[in-house]
C-alpha atoms as a PDB file:
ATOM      1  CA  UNK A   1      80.766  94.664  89.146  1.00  0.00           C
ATOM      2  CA  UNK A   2      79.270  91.114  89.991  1.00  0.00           C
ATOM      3  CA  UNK A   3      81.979  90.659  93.155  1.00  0.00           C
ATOM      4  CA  UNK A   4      81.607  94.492  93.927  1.00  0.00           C
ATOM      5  CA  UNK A   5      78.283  93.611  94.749  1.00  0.00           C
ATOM      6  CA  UNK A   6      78.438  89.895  96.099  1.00  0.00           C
ATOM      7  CA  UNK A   7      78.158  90.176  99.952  1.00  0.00           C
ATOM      8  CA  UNK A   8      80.776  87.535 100.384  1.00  0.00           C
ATOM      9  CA  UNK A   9      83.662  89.506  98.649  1.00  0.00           C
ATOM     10  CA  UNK A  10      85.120  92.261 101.264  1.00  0.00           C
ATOM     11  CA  UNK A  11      86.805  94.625  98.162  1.00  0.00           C
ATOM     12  CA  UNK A  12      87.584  93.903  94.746  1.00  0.00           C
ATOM     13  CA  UNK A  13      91.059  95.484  92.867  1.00  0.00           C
ATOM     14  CA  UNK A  14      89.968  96.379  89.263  1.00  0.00           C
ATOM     15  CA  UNK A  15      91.473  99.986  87.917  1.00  0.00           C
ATOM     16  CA  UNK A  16      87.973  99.477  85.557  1.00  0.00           C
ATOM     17  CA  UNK A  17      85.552  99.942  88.931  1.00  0.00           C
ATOM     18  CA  UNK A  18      85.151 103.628  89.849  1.00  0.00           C
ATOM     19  CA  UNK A  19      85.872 102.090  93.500  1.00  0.00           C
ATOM     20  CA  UNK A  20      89.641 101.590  92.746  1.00  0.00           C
ATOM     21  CA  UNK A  21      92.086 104.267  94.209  1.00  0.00           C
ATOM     22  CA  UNK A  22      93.578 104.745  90.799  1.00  0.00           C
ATOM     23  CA  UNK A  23      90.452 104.382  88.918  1.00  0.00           C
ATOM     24  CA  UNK A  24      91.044 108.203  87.604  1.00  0.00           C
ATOM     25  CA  UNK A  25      94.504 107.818  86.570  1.00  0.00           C
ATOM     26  CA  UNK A  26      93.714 104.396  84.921  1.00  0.00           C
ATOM     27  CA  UNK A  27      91.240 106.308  82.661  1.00  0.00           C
ATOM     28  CA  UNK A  28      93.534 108.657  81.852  1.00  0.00           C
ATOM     29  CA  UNK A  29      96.310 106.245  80.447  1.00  0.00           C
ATOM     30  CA  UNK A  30      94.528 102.919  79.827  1.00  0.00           C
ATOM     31  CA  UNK A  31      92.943 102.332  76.891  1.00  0.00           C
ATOM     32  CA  UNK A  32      91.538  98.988  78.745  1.00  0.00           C
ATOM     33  CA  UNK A  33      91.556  97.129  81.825  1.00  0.00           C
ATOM     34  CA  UNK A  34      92.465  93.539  81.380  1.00  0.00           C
ATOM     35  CA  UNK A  35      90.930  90.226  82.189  1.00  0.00           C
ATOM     36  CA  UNK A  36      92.507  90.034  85.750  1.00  0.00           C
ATOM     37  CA  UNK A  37      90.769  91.028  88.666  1.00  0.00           C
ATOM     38  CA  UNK A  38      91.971  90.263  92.368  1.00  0.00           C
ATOM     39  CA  UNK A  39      89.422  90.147  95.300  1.00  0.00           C
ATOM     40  CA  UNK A  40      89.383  89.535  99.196  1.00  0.00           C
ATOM     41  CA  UNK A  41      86.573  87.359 100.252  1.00  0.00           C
ATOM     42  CA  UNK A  42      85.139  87.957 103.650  1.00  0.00           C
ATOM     43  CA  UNK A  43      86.329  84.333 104.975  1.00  0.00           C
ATOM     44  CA  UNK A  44      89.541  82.835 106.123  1.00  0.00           C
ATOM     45  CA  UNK A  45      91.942  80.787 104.595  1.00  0.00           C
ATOM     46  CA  UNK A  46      90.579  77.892 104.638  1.00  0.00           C
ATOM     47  CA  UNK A  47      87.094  78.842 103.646  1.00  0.00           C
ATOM     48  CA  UNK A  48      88.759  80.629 100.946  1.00  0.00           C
ATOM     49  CA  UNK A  49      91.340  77.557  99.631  1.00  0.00           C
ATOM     50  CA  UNK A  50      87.898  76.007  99.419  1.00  0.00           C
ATOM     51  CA  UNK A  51      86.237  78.919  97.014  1.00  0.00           C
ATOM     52  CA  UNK A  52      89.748  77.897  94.788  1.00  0.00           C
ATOM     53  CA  UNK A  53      89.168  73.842  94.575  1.00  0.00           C
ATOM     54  CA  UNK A  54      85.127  74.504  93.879  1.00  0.00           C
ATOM     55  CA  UNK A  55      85.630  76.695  90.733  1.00  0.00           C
ATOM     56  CA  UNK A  56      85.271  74.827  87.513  1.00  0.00           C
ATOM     57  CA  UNK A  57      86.104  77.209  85.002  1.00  0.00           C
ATOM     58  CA  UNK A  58      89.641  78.453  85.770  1.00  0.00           C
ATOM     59  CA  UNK A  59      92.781  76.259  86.015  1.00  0.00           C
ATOM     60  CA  UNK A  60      94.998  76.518  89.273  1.00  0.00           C
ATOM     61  CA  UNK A  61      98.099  78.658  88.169  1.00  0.00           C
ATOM     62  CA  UNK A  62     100.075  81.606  88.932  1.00  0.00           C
ATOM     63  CA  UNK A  63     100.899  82.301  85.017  1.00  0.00           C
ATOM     64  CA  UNK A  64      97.992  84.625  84.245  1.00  0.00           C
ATOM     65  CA  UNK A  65      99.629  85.324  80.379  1.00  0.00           C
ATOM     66  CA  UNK A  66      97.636  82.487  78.967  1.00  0.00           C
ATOM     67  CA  UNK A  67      94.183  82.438  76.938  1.00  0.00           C
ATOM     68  CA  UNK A  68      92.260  79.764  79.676  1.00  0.00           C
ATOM     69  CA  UNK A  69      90.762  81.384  83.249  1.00  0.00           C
ATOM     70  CA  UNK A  70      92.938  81.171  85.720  1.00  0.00           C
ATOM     71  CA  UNK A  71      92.744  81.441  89.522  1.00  0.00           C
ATOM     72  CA  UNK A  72      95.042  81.868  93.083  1.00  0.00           C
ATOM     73  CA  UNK A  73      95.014  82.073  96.188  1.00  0.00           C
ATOM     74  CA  UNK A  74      97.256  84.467  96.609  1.00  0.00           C
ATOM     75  CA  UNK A  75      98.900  83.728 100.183  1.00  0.00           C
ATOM     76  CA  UNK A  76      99.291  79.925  99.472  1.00  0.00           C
ATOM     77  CA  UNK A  77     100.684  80.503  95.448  1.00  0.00           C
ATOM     78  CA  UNK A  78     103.130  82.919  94.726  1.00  0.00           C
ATOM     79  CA  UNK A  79     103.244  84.556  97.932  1.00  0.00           C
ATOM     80  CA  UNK A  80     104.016  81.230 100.281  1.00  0.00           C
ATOM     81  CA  UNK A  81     107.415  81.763 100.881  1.00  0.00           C
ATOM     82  CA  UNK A  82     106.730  85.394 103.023  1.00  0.00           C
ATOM     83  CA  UNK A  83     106.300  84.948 106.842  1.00  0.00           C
ATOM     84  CA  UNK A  84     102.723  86.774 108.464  1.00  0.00           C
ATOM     85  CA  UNK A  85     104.297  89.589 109.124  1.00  0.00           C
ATOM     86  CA  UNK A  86     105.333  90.210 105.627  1.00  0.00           C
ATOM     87  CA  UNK A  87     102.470  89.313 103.724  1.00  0.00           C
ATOM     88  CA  UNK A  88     100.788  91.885 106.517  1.00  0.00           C
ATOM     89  CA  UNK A  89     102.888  94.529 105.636  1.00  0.00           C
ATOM     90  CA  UNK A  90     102.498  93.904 101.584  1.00  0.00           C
ATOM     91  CA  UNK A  91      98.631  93.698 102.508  1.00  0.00           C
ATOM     92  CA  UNK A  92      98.355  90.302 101.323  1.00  0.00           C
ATOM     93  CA  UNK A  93      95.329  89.079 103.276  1.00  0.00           C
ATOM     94  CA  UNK A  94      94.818  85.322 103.081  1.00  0.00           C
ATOM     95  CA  UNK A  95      91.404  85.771 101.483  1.00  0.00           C
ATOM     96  CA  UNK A  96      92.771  87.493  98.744  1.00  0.00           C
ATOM     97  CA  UNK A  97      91.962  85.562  95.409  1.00  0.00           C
ATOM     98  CA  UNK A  98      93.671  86.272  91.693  1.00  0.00           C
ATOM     99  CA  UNK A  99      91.520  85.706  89.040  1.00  0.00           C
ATOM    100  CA  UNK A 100      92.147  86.133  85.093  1.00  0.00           C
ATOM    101  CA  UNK A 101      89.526  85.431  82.803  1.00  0.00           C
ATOM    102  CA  UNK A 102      90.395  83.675  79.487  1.00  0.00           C
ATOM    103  CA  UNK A 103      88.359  83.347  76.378  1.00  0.00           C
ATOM    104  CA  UNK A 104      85.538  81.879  78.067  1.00  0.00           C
ATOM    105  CA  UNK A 105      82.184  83.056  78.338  1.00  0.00           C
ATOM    106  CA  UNK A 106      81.916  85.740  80.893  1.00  0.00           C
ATOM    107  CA  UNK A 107      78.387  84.324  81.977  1.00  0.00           C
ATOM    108  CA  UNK A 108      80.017  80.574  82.496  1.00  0.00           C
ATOM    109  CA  UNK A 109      82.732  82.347  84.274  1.00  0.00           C
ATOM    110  CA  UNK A 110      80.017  84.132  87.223  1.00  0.00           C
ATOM    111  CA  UNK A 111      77.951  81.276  87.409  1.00  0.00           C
ATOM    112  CA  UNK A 112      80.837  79.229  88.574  1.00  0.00           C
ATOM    113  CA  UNK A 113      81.753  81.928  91.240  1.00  0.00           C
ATOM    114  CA  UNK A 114      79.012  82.492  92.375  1.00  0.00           C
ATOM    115  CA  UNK A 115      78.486  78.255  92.690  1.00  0.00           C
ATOM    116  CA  UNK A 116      81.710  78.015  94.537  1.00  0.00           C
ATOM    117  CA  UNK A 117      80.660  81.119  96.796  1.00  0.00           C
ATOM    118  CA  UNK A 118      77.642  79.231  97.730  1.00  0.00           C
ATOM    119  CA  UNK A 119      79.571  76.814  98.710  1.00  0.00           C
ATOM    120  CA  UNK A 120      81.280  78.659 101.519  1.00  0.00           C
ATOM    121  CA  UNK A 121      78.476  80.037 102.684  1.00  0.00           C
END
């Protein structure tokens, strides 16, 4: 709900927001959500790659199975090897971050977006 609301994020991907487009079927067969969220900032690459390298909390990674935050940038991480028109086509926008939250403290974990978002700004 935090990046829902953040002017700097352009949409958030979470079946647990009433905003996703499968947000009714999710209730329906979830019994939970998960601790990864993806989001698009409203920025460019760059600006974005430097909303990555200011967070504290999560480690750089592209294995989201393990109990630490994690974080990507999407376009740059595990999809590098597609051309523009490919990552177009798949929607993968190169503001789009990949974040999974580990055991840390959810509070820690917003106050260090919202740091590295001020950052950008």
């Amino acid at each position: 709900k935090y990046l829902q609301q953040h002017p700097q994020v352009k949409k958030v991907f979470y079946t647990g927001l009433e905003s996703h487009p499968h947000s009714s079927l999710a209730q329906k067969y979830l019994t939970g959500h998960g601790g990864v969220v993806s989001f698009e900032l409203d920025t460019d690459r760059e600006a974005t790659s430097k909303f990555v390298d200011a967070l504290q909390v999560p480690f750089m990674g592209t294995n989201f199975g393990s109990s630490h935050a994690m974080v990507e940038q999407c376009s740059v991480f595990t999809y590098y090897h597609l051309s523009p028109d490919e990552k177009q086509e798949l929607e993968i926008s190169d503001s789009l971050v990949r974040l999974s939250i580990g055991y840390e403290n959810s509070d820690l974990a917003i106050e260090d977006i919202d740091k590295a978002l001020k950052r950008i700004k």
